[in-house]
Protein backbone atom coordinates (compact mmCIF):
# COMPACT_ATOMS: atom_id res chain seq x y z
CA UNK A 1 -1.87 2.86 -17.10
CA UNK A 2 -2.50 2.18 -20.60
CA UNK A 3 -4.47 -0.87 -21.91
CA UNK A 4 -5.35 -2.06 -25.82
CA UNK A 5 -9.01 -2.68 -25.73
CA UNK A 6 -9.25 -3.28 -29.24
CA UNK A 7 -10.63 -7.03 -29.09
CA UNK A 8 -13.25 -5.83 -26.24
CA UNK A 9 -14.12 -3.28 -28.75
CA UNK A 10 -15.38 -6.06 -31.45
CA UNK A 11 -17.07 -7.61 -28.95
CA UNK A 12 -21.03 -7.39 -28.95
CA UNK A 13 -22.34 -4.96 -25.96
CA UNK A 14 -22.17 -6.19 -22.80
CA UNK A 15 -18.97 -7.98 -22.61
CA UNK A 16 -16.79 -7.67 -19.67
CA UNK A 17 -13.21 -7.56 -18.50
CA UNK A 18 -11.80 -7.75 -15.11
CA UNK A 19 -8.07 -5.86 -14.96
CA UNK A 20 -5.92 -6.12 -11.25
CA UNK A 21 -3.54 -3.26 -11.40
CA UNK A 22 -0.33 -2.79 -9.86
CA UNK A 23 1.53 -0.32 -11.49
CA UNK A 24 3.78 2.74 -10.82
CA UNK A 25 2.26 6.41 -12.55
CA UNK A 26 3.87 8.95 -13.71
CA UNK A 27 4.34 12.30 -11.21
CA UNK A 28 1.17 14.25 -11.41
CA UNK A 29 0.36 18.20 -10.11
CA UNK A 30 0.38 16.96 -6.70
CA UNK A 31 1.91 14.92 -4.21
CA UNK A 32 0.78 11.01 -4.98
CA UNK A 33 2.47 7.91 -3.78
CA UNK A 34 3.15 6.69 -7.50
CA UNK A 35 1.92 2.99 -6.58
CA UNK A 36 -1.64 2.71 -7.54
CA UNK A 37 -3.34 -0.96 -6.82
CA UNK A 38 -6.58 -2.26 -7.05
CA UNK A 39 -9.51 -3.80 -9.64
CA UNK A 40 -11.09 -2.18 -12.79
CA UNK A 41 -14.10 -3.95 -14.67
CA UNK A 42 -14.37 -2.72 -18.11
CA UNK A 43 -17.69 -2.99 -20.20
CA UNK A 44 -18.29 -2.64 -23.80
CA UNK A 45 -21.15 -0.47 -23.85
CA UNK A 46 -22.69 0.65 -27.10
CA UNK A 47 -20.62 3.55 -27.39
CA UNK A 48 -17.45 2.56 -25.92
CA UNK A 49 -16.06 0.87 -22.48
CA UNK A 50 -17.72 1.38 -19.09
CA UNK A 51 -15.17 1.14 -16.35
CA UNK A 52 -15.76 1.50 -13.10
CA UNK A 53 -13.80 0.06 -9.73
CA UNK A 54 -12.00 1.27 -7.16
CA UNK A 55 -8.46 1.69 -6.94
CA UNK A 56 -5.84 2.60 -3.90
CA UNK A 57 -2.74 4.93 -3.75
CA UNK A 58 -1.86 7.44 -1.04
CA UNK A 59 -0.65 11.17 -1.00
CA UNK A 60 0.91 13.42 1.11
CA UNK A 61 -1.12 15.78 3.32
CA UNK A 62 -0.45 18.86 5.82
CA UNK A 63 -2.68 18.42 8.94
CA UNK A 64 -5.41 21.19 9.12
CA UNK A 65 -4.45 21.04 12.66
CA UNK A 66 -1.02 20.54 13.87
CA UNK A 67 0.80 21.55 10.37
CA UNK A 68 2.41 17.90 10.62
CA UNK A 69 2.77 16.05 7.10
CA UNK A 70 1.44 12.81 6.98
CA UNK A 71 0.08 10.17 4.40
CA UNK A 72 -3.36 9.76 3.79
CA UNK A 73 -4.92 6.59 1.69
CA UNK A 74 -7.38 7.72 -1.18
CA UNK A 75 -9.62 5.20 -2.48
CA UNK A 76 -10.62 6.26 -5.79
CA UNK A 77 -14.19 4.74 -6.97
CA UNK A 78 -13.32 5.25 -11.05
CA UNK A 79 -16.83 5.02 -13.28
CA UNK A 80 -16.00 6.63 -16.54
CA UNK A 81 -16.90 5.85 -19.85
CA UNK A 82 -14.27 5.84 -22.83
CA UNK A 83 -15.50 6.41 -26.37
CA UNK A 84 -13.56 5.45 -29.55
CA UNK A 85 -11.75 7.97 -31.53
CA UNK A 86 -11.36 5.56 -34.33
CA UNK A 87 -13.97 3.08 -35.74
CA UNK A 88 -12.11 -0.79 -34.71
CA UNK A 89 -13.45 -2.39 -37.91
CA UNK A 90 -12.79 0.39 -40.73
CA UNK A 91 -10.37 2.71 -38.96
CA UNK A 92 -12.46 5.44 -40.10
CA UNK A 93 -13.11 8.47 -37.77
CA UNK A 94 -15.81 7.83 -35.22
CA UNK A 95 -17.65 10.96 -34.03
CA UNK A 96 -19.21 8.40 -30.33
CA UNK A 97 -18.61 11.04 -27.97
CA UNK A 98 -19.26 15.32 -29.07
CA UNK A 99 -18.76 16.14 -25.22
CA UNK A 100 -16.26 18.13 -24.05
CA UNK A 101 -13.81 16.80 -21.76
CA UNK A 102 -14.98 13.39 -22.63
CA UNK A 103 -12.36 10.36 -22.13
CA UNK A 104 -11.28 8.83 -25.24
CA UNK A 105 -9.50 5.49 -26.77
CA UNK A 106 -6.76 6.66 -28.84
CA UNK A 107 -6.33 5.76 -32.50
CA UNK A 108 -4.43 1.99 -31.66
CA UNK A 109 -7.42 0.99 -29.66
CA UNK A 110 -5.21 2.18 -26.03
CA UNK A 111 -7.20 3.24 -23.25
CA UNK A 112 -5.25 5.62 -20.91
CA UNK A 113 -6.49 5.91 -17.23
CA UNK A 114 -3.97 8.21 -16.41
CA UNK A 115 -5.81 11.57 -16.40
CA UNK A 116 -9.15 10.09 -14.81
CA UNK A 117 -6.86 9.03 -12.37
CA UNK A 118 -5.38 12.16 -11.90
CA UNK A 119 -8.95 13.63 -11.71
CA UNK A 120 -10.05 11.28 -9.51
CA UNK A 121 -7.19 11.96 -7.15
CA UNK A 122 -7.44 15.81 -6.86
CA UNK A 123 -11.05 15.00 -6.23
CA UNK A 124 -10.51 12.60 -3.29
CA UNK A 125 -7.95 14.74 -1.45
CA UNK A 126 -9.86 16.65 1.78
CA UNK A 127 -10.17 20.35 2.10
CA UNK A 128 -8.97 20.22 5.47
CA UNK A 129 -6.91 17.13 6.09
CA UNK A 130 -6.60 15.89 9.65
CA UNK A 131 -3.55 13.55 10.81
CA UNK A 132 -5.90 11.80 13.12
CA UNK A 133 -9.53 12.49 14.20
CA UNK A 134 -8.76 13.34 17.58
CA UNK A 135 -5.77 15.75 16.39
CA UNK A 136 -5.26 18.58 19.25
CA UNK A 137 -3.59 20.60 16.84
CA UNK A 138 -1.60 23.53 18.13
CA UNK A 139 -1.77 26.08 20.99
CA UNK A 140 -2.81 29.32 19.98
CA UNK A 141 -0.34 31.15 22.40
CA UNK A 142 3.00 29.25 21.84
CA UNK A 143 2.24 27.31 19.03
CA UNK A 144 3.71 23.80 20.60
CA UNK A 145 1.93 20.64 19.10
CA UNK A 146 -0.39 19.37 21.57
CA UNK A 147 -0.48 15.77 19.83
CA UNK A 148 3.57 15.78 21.03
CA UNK A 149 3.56 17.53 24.66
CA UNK A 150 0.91 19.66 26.95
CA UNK A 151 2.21 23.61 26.75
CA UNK A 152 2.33 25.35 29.91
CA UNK A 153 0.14 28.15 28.77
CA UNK A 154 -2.60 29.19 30.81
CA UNK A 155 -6.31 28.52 29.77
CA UNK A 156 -7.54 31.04 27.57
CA UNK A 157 -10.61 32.78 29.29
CA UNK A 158 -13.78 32.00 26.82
CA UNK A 159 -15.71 34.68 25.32
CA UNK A 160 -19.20 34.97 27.50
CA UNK A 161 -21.30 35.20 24.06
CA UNK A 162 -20.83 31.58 23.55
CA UNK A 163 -21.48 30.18 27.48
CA UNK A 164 -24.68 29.10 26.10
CA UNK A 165 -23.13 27.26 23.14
CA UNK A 166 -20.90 25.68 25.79
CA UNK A 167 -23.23 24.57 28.29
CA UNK A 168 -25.75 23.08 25.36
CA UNK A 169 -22.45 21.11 24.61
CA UNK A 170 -21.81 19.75 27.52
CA UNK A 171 -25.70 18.90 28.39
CA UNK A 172 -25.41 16.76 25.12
CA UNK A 173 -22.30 15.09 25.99
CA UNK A 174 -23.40 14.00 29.10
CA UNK A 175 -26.90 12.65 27.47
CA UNK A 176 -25.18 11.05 25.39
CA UNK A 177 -22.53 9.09 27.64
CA UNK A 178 -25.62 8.03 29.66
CA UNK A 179 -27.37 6.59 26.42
CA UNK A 180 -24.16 4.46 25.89
């Protein structure tokens, strides 16, 4: 996901491009459909080019619950700004951006999204995935997957400390069927 911003970078501040992408990444450190789609706006800022938009790809998750792999859709919102490594009109040096870690435009005026991306990615994957909301997950005696078929287990007995959790629970269930 390289693009040449070089004319956007002789622009006066404030100018704006609109880029659709559709384009296969490279692999990454995790497990990312490489099909990434959607719209980035690019801005020429004083310092460099604002993007920011939001853009779609899916990875591959293990359920928190059941321990079933299943693909989950990450929309990435991207706002980062890129600062020039090299000055556009003199090709001398440019010293825009001190910060570590900062993104940067390479030397031929390229802007590579490909590590925000990845960033952006490892950020929008959950902690604790879930296949579906209402995921049963598995029983904690035979281990079947209660999204597939009911075990025939019996009921584990619940610890008496939390019969007061239990019934505040239910009270608040029922209030709040009756307020629907």
């Amino acid at each position: 996901m390289k693009i040449n911003v070089a004319q956007q970078l002789k622009e006066s501040v404030g100018s704006t491009r609109k880029y659709v992408i559709h384009e296969k990444r490279q692999a990454m450190d995790v497990e990312v459909n490489p099909q990434v789609d959607g719209v980035l706006n690019f801005l020429r800022t004083d310092k460099g080019i604002l993007v920011t938009g939001v853009l779609d790809t899916y990875t591959k998750c293990i359920c928190g619950r059941c321990l079933e792999e299943f693909e989950q859709l990450l929309k990435l919102k991207i706002e980062e700004e890129y600062y020039p490594t090299v000055d556009v009109v003199t090709g001398l040096p440019s010293a825009q951006s001190t910060e570590e870690g900062a993104f940067t435009i390479d030397e031929n005026h390229i802007l590579d999204l490909s590590e925000a991306v990845r960033q952006y990615v490892i950020m929008a994957i959950s902690l604790k995935p879930l296949c579906k909301v209402d995921c049963a997950g598995l029983c904690p005696v035979c281990g079947v997957n209660l999204n597939a078929k009911q075990c025939k287990c019996p009921p584990q007995e619940t610890d008496q400390r939390w019969a007061q959790l239990k019934k505040l629970a239910t009270f608040t269930g029922e209030s709040k069927k009756r307020s629907e």
